[in-house]
N, C-alpha and C. Protein backbone atom coordinates (compact mmCIF):
# COMPACT_ATOMS: atom_id res chain seq x y z
N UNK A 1 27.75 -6.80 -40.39
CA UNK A 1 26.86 -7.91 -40.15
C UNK A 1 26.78 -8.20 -38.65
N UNK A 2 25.71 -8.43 -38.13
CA UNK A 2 25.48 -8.58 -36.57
C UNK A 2 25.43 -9.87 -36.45
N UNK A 3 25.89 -9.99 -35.27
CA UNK A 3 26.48 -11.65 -34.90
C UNK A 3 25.00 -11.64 -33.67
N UNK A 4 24.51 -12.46 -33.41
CA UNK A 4 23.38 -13.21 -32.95
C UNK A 4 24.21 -14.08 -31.69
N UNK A 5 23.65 -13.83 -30.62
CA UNK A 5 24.14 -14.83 -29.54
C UNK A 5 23.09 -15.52 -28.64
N UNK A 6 23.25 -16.71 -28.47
CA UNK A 6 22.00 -17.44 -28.05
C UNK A 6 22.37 -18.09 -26.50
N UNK A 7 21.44 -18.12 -26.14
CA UNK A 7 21.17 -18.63 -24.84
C UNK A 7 20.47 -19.79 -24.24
N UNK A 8 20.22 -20.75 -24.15
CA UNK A 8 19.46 -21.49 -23.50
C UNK A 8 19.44 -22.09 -22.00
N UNK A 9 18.15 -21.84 -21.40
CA UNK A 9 18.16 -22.18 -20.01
C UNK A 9 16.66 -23.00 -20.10
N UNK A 10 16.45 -23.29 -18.71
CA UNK A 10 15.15 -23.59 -18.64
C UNK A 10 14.62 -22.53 -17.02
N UNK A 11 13.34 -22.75 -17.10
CA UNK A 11 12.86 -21.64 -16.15
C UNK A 11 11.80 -22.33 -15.23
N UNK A 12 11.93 -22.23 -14.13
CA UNK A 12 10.46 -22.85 -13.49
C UNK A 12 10.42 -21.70 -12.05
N UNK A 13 9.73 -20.93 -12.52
CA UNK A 13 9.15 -19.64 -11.04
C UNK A 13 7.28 -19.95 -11.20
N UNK A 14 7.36 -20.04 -10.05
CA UNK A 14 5.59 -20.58 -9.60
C UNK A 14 5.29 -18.83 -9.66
N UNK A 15 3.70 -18.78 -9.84
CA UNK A 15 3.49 -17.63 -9.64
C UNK A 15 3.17 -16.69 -8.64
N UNK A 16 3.61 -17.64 -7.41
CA UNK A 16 3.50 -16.57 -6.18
C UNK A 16 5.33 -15.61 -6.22
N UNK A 17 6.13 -16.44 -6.66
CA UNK A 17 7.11 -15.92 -6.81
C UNK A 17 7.35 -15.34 -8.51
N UNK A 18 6.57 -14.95 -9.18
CA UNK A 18 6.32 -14.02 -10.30
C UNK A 18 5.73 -12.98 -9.69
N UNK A 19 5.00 -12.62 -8.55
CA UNK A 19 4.70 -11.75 -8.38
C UNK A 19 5.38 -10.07 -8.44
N UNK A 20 6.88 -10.69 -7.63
CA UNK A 20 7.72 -9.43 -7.60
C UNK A 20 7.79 -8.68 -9.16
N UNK A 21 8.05 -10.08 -9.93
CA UNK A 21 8.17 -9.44 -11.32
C UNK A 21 7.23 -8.35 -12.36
N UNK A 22 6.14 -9.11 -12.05
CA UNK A 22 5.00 -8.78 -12.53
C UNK A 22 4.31 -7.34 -11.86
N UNK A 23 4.72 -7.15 -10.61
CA UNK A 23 4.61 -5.82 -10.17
C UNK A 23 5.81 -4.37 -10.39
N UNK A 24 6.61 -4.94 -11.04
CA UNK A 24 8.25 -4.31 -11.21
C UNK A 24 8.79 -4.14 -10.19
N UNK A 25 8.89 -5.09 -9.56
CA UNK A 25 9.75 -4.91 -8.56
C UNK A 25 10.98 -5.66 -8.39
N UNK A 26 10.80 -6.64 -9.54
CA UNK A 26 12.41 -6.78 -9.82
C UNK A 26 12.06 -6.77 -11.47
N UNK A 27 13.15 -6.37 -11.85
CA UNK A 27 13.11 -5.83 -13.19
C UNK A 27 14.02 -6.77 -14.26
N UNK A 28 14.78 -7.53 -13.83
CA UNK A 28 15.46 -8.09 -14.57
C UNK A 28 15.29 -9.60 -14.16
N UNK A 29 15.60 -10.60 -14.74
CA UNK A 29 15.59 -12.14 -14.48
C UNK A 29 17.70 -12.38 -14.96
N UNK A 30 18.12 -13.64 -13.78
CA UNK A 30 19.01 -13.83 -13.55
C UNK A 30 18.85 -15.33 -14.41
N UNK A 31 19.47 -15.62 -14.99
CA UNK A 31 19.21 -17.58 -15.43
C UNK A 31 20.64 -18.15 -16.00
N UNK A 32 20.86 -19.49 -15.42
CA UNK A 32 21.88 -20.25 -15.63
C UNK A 32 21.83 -21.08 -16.79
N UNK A 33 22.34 -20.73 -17.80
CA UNK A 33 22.54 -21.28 -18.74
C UNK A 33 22.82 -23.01 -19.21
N UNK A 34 22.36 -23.55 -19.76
CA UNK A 34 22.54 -24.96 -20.14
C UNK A 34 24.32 -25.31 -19.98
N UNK A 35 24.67 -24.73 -20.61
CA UNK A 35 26.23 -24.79 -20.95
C UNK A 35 27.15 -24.23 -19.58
N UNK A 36 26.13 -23.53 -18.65
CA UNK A 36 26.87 -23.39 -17.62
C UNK A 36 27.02 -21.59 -17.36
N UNK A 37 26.93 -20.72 -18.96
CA UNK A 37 26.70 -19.43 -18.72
C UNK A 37 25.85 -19.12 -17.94
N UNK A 38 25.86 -17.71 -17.36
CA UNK A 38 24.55 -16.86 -16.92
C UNK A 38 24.32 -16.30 -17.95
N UNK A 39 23.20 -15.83 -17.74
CA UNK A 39 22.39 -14.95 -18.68
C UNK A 39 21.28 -13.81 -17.69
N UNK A 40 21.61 -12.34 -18.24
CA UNK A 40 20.37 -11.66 -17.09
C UNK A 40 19.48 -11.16 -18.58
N UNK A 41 18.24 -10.73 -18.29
CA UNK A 41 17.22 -10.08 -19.24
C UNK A 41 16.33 -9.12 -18.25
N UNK A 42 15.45 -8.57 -19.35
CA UNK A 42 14.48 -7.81 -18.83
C UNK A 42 13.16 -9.15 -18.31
N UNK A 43 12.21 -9.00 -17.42
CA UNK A 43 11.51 -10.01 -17.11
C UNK A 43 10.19 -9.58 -17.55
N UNK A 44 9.96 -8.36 -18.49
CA UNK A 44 9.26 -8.52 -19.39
C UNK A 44 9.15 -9.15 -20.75
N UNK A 45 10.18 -9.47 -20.50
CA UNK A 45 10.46 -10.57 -22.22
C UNK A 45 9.69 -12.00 -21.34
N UNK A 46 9.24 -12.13 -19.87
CA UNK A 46 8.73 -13.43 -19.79
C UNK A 46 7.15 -13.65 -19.96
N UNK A 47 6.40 -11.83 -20.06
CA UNK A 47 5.08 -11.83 -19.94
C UNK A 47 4.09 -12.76 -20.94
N UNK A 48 5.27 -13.14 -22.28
CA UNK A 48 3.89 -14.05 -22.81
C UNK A 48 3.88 -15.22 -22.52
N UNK A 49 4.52 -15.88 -21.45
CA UNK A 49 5.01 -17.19 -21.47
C UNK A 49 4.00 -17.50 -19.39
N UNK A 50 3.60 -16.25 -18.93
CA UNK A 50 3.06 -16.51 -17.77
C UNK A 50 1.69 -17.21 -18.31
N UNK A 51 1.25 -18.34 -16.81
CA UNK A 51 0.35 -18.96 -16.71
C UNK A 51 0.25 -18.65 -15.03
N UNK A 52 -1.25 -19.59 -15.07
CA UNK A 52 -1.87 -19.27 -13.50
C UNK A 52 -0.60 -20.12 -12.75
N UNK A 53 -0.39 -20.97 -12.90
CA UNK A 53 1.17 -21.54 -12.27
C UNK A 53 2.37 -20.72 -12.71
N UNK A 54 2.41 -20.12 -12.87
CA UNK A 54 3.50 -18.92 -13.38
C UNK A 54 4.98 -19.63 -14.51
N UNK A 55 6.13 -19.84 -14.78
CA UNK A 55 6.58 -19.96 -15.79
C UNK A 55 7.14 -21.35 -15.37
N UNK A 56 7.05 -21.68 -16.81
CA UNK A 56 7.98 -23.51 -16.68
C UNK A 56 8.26 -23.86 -18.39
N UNK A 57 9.61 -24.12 -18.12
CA UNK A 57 9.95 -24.92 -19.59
C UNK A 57 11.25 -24.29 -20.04
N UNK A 58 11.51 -24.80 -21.06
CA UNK A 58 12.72 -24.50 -21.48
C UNK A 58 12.78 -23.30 -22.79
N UNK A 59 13.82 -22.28 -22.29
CA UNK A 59 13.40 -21.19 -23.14
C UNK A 59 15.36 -20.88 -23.92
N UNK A 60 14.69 -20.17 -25.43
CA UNK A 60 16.10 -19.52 -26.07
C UNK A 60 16.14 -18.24 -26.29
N UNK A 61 16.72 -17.46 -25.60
CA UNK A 61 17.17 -15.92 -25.67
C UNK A 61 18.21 -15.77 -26.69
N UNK A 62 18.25 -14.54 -27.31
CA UNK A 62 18.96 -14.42 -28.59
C UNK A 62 18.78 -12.52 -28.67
N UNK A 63 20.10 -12.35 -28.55
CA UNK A 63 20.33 -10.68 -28.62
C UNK A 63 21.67 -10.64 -29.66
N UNK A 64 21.90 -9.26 -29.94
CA UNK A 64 23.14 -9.25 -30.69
C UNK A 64 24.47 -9.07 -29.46
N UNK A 65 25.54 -8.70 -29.97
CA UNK A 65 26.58 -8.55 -29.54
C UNK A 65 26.77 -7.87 -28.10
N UNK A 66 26.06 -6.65 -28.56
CA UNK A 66 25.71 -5.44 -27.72
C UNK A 66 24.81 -5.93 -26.82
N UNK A 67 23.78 -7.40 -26.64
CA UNK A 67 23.15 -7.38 -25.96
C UNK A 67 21.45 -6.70 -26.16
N UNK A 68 21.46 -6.14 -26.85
CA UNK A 68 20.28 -5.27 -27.80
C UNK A 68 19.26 -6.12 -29.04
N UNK A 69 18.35 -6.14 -29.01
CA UNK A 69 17.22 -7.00 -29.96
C UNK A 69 17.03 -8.07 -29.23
N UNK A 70 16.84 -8.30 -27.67
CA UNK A 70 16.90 -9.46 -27.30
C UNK A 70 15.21 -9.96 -27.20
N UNK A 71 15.18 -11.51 -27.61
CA UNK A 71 13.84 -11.77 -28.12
C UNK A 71 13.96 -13.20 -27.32
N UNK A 72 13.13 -13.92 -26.55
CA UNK A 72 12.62 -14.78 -25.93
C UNK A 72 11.44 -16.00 -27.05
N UNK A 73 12.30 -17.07 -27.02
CA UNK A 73 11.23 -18.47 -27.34
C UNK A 73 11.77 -19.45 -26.67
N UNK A 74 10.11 -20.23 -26.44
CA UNK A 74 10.27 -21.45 -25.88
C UNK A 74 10.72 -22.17 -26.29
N UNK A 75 11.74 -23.09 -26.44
CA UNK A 75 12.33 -23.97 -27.31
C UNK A 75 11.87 -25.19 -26.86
């Protein structure tokens, strides 16, 4: 049985500074956790959540153990 590990942060990158992302030029997102964890991801798990102001709000990441199936919602 796979154990589920969750994350919550909140995110606010304007979209002049999404740019790097959005061009791959940085590939991963770094975020400080509510509880005080870090958390890194791919920063394509943020593409459905961009706007012309680029990202804001509070989001829950959730992968297994391994770190693998990791899936992004806004909470």
């Amino acid at each position: 049985m796979l154990t589920m590990i969750r994350f919550e942060f909140g995110l606010h990158i304007s979209s002049l500074e999404y740019l790097p992302y959005y061009r791959g030029e940085v590939r991963n997102v770094l975020a400080r956790c509510a509880d005080g964890r870090k958390v890194q991801f791919p920063a394509t798990l943020l593409q459905p959540f961009v706007t012309s102001a680029g990202i804001r709000g509070s989001f829950v990441l959730t992968c297994d153990d391994d770190g693998k199936g990791a899936q992004l919602q806004r909470s």
